[in-house]
Protein backbone atom coordinates (compact mmCIF):
# COMPACT_ATOMS: atom_id res chain seq x y z
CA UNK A 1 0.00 0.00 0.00
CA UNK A 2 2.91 2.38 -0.89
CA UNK A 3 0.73 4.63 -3.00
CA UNK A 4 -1.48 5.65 0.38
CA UNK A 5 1.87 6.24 2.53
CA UNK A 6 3.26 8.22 -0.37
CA UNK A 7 -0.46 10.13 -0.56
CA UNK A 8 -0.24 10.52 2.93
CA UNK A 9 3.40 12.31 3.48
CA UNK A 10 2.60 14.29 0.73
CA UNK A 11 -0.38 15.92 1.61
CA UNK A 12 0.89 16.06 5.36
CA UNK A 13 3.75 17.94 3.84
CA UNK A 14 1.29 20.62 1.64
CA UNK A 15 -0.48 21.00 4.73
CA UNK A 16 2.80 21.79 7.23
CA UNK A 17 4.12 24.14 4.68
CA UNK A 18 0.86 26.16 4.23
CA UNK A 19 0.78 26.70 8.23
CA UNK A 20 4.52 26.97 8.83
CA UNK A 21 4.70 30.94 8.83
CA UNK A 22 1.05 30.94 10.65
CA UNK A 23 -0.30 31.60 14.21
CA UNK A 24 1.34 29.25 16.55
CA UNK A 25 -2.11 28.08 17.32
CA UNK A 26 -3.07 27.01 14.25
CA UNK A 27 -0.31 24.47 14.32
CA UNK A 28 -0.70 23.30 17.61
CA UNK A 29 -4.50 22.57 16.42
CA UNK A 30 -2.76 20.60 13.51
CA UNK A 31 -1.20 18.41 15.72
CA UNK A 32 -4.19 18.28 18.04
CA UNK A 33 -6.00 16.36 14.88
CA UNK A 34 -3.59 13.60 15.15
CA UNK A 35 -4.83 10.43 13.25
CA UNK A 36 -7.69 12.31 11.26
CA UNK A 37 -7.36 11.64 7.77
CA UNK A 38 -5.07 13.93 5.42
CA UNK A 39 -8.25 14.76 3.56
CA UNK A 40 -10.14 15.42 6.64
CA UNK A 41 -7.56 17.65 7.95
CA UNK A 42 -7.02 19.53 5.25
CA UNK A 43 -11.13 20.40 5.19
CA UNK A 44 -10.38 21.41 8.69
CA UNK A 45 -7.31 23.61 8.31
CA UNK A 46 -8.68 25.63 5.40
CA UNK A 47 -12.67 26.11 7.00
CA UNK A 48 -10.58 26.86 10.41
CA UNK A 49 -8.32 29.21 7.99
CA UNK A 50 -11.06 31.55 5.96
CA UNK A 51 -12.66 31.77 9.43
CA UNK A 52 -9.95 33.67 10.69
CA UNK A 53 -9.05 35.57 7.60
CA UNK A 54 -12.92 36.63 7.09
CA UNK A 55 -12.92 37.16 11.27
CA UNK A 56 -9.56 39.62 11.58
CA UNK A 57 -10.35 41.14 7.85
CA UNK A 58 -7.58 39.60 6.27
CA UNK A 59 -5.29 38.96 9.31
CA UNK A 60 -4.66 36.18 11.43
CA UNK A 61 -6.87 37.80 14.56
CA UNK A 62 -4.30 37.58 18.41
CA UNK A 63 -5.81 35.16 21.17
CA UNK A 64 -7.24 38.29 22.67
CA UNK A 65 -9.59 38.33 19.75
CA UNK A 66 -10.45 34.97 19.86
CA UNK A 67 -11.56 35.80 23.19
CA UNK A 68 -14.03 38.07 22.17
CA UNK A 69 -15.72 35.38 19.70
CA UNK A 70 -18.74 34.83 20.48
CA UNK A 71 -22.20 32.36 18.96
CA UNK A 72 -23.21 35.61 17.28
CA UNK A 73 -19.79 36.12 15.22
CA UNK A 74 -20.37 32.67 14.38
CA UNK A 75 -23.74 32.88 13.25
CA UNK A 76 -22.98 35.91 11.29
CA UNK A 77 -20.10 34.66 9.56
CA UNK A 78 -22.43 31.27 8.02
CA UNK A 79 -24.98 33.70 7.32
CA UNK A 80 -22.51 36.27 5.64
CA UNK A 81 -21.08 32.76 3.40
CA UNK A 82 -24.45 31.23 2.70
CA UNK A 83 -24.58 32.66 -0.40
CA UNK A 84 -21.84 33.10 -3.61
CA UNK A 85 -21.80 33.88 -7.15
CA UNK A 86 -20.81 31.59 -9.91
CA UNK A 87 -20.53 32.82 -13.70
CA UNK A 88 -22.58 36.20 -12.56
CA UNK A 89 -25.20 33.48 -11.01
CA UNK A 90 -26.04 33.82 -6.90
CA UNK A 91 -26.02 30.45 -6.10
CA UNK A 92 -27.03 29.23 -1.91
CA UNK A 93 -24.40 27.00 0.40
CA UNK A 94 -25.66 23.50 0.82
CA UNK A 95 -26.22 22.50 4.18
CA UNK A 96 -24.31 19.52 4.48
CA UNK A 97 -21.39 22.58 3.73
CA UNK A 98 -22.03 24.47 6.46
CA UNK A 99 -22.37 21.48 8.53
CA UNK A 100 -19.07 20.33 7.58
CA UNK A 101 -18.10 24.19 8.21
CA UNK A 102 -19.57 24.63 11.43
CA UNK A 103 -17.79 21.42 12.42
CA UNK A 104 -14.21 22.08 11.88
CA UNK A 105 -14.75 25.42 13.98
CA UNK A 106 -16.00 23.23 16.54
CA UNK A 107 -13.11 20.96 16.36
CA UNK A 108 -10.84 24.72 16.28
CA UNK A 109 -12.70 26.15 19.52
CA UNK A 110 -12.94 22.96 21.17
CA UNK A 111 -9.02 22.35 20.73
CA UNK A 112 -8.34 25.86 21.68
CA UNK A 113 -10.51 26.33 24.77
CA UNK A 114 -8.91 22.80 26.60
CA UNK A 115 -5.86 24.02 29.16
CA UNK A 116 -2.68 24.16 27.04
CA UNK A 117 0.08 23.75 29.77
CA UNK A 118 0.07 27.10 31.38
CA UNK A 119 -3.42 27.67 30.71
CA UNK A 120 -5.77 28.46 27.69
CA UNK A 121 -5.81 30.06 24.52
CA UNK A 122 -9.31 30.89 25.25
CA UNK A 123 -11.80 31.07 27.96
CA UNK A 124 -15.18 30.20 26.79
CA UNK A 125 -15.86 27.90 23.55
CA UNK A 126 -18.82 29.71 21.83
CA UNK A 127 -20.33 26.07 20.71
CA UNK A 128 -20.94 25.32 24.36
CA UNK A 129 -23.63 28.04 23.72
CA UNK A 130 -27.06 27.33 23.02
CA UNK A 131 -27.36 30.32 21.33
CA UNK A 132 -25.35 28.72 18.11
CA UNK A 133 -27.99 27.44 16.20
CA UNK A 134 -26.48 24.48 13.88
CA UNK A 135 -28.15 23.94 10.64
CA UNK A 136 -29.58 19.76 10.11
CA UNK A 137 -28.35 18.47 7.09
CA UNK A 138 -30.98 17.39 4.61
CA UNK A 139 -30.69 14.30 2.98
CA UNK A 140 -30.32 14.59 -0.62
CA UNK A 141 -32.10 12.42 -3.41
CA UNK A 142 -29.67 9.23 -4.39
CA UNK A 143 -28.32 10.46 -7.90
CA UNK A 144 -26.91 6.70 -9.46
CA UNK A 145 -26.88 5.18 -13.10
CA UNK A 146 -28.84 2.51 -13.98
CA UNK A 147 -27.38 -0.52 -15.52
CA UNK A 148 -28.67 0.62 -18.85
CA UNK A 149 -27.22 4.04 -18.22
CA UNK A 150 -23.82 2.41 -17.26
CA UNK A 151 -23.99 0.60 -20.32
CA UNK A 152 -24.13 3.43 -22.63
CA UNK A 153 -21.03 5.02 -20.41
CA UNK A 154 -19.07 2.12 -20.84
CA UNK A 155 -19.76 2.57 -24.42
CA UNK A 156 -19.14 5.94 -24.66
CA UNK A 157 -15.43 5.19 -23.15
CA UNK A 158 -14.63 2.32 -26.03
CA UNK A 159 -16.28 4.54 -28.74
CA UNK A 160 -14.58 8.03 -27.59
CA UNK A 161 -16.16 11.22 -27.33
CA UNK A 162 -15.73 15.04 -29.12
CA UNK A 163 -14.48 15.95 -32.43
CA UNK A 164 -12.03 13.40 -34.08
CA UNK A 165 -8.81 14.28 -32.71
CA UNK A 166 -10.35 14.23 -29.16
CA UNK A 167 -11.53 10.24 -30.27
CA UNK A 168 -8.12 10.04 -31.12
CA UNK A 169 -6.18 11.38 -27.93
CA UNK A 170 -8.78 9.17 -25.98
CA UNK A 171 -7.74 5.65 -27.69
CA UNK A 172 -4.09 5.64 -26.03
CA UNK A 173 -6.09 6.25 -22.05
CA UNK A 174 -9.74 4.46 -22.75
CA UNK A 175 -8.76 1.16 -20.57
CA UNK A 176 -7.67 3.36 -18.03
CA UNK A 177 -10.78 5.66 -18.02
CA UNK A 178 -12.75 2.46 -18.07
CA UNK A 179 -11.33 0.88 -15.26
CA UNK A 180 -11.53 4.41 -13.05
CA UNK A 181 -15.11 4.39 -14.05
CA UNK A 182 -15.78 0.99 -13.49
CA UNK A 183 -14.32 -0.27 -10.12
CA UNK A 184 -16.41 2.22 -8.13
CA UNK A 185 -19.27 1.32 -10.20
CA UNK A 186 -19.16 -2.53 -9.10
CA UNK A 187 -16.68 -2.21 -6.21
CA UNK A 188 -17.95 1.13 -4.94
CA UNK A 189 -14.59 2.41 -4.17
CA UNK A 190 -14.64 6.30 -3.19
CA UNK A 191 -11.85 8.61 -5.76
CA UNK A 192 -9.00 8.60 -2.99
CA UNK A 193 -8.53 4.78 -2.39
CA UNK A 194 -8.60 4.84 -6.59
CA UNK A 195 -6.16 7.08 -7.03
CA UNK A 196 -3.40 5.41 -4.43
CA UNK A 197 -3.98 1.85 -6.10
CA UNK A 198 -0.56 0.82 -7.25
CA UNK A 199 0.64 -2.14 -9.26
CA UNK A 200 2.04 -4.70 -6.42
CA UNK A 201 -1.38 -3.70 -4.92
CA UNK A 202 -3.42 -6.33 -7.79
CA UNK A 203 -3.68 -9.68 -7.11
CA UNK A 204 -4.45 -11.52 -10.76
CA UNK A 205 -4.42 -14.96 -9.38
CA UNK A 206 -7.32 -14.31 -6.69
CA UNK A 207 -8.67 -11.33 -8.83
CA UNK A 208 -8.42 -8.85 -5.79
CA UNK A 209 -7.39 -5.42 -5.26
CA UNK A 210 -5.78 -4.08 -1.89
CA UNK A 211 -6.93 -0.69 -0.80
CA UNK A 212 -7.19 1.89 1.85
CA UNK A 213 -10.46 3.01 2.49
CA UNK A 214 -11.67 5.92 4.63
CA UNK A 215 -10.76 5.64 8.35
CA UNK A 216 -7.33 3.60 7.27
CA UNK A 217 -9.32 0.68 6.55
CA UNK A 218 -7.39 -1.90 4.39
CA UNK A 219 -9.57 -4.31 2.78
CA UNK A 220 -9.57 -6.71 -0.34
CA UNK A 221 -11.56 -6.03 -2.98
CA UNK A 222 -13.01 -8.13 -5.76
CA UNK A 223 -13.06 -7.78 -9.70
CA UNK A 224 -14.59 -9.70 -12.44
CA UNK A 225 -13.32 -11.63 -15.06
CA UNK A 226 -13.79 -8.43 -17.94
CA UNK A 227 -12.39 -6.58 -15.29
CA UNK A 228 -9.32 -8.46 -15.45
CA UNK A 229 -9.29 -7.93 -18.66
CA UNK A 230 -9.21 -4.59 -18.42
CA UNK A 231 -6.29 -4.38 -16.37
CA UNK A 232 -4.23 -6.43 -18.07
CA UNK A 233 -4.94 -4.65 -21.32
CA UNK A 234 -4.38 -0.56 -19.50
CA UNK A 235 -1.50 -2.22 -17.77
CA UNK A 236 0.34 -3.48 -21.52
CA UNK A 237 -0.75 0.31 -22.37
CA UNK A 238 0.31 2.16 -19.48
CA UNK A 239 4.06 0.40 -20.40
CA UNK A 240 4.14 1.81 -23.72
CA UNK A 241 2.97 5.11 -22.22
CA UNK A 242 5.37 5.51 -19.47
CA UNK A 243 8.84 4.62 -21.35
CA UNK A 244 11.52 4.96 -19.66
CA UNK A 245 9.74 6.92 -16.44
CA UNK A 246 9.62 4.25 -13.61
CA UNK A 247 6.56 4.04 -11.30
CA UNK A 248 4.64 1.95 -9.37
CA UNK A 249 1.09 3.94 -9.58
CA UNK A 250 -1.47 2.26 -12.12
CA UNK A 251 -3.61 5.05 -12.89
CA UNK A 252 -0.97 7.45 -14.68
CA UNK A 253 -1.73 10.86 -15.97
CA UNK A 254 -1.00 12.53 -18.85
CA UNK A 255 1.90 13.93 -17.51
CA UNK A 256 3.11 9.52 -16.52
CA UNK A 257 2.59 11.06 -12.19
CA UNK A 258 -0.44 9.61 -10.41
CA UNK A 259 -3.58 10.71 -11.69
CA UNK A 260 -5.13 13.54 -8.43
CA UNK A 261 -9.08 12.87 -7.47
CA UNK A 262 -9.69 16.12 -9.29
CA UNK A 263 -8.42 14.75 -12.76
CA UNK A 264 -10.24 11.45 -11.63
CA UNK A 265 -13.41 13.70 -11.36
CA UNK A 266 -12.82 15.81 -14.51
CA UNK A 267 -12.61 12.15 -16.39
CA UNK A 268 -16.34 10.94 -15.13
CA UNK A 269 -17.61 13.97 -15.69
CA UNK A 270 -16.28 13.96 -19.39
CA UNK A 271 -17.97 10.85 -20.03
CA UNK A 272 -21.15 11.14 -18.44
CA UNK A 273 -22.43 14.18 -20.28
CA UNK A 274 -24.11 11.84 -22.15
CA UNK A 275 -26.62 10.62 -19.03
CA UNK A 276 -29.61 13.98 -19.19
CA UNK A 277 -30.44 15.58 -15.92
CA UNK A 278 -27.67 13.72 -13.98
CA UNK A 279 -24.40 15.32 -12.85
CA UNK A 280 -22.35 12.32 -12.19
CA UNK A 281 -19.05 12.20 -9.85
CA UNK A 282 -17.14 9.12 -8.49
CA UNK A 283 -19.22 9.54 -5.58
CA UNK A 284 -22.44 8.83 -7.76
CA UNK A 285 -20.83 5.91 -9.21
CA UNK A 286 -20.31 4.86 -5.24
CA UNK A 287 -24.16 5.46 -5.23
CA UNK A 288 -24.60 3.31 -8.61
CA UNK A 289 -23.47 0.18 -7.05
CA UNK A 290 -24.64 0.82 -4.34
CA UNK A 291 -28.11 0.98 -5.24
CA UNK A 292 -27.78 -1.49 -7.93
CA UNK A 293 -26.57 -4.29 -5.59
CA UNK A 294 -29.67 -3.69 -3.08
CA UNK A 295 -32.25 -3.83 -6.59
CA UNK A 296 -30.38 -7.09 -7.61
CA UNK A 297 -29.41 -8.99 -3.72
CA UNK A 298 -32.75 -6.88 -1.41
CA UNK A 299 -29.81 -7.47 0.99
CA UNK A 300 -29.08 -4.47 3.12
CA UNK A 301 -26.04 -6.22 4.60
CA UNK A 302 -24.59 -6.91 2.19
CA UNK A 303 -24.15 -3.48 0.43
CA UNK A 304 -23.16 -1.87 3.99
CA UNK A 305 -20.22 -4.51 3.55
CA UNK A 306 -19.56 -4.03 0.35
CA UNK A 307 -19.64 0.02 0.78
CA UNK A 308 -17.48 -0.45 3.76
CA UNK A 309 -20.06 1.23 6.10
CA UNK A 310 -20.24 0.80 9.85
CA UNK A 311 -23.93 0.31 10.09
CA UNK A 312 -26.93 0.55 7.92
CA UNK A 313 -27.84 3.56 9.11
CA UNK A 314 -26.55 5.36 5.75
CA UNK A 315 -26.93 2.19 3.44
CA UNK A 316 -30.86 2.73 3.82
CA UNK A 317 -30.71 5.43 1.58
CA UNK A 318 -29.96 3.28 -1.36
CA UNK A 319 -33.19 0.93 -0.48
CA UNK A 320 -35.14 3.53 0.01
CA UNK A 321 -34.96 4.38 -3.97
CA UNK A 322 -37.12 1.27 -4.63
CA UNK A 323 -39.55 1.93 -1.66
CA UNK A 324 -42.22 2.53 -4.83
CA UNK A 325 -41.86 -0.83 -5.62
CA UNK A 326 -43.45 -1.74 -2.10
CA UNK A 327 -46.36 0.25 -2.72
CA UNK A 328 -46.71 -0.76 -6.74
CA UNK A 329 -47.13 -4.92 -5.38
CA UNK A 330 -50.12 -3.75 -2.83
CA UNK A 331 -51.68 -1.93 -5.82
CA UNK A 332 -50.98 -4.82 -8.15
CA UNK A 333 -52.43 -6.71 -5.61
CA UNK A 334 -55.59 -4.79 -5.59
CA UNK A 335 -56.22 -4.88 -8.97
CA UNK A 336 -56.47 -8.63 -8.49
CA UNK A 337 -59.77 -7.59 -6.77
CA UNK A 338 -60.94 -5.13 -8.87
């Protein structure tokens, strides 16, 4: 698992060098995350950031300020980002953003309210207050591909999209986008453990994968026969494509370095243009299989397991798609009557 160490010290190292010449607070609170994910602390460390910019207008604000934070400054400052503009369009912050918002400056005031050796940075943490008033995330319809629509995706990667010389940049990379569309789609792998799977990390003989999943989980994942396929055929490609650079990561860019989730992102996106009224992202195709498995197994279980989720608690979104199909056999049953 190479590729997640090296994914690791790397962004740990973006994220040390973006705080060294700030507030010795801010990298105490660093450290204070500890094991947190890089991803997660990097959501952290820039919410916690703009805070504090938007806070001391454009300066990192003293302790003595920070003092003088209260639920209200809070309050005002989601109210003040709840809204941006977009191509000259006003467009309104999703809850589930200023949830994740609100929590890392819970996480910030928490850390910096707790005795620090000789005492505290700060008196009172304003989310003790019951004043602060926390938005509830609402749950959002489960936007997935049906097998037909993954079918015409799959297609649209063999076949190319664009003008000609698009088609013909594409031919040289179209296992590769195949594969990075289809392993979430039956494995339901999110973008990051994707992006840090490296060659020693495939297992032909037992057709298994090794990754790191969210949390530091290392698991063993399944993959078909065509899979296989697949990855034998980008893997003869990727060869000719690399030359004489030497690396262990499997899902190259153009540039022969490991592809980033962004690129991985801007690579679904391309080829699912073609699917009307849904915005697809490798998170959707974690939705896909997800709610494909439960409409092919009924097994709620089973896709928790297979999504890597602690409960079932979130896996019930993806069976609650075909709730209509509970309520279409009582009316079919009915019309027996009728």
């Amino acid at each position: 698992m190479r590729g997640r160490v090296e994914h690791r010290t790397k962004m740990e190292t973006f994220i040390k060098d973006k705080i060294s010449d700030m507030p010795d607070y801010l990298n105490r609170y660093y450290q204070f995350l500890g094991d947190k994910s890089h991803t997660t602390k990097m959501v952290y460390i820039n919410n916690v950031i703009r805070f504090l910019l938007h806070y001391g207008n454009g300066k990192y604000p003293t302790i003595q300020d920070l003092n003088n934070v209260d639920p209200f400054v809070i309050q005002s400052y989601v109210s003040e980002i709840g809204f941006y503009e977009v191509n000259d369009e006003v467009r309104e912050l999703k809850e589930t953003s200023k949830c994740t918002i609100l929590s890392s400056l819970s996480s910030f005031f928490g850390f910096i309210s707790i005795p620090q050796g000789a005492g505290k940075y700060i008196e009172d943490n304003p989310f003790n207050s019951k004043l602060l008033k926390r938005p509830k995330p609402q749950e959002n319809q489960v936007v997935f591909l049906t097998p037909e629509e993954v079918k015409i995706v799959e297609k649209q990667i063999l076949d190319g999209v664009g003008n000609q010389t698009s088609v013909s940049k594409q031919k040289n990379w179209k296992y590769r986008d195949l594969l990075l569309f289809r392993l979430p789609v039956i494995n339901g792998l999110r973008v990051t453990a994707l992006s840090e799977i490296n060659i020693e990390d495939i297992d032909f003989i037992n057709k298994k994968i090794r990754v790191t999943e969210k949390r530091n989980i290392t698991k063993d994942v399944d993959f078909d026969y065509q899979t296989m396929i697949y990855l034998q055929l980008w893997i003869e490609q990727r060869r000719k494509l690399l030359g004489d650079v030497k690396t262990n990561v499997l899902f190259i860019s153009n540039r022969r370095t490991r592809m980033t989730t962004r690129s991985i992102e801007n690579v679904i996106s391309k080829y699912t243009e073609c699917i009307p009224g849904k915005h697809i992202t490798p998170h959707k195709l974690r939705s896909t299989c997800g709610t494909n498995l439960y409409q092919a197994k009924k097994d709620i279980y089973l896709v928790s397991k297979v999504l890597g989720h602690k409960n079932t608690a979130p896996t019930k979104r993806y069976a609650a798609v075909f709730d209509k199909d509970i309520t279409n056999a009582v009316n079919d049953v009915a019309n027996l009557y009728s």
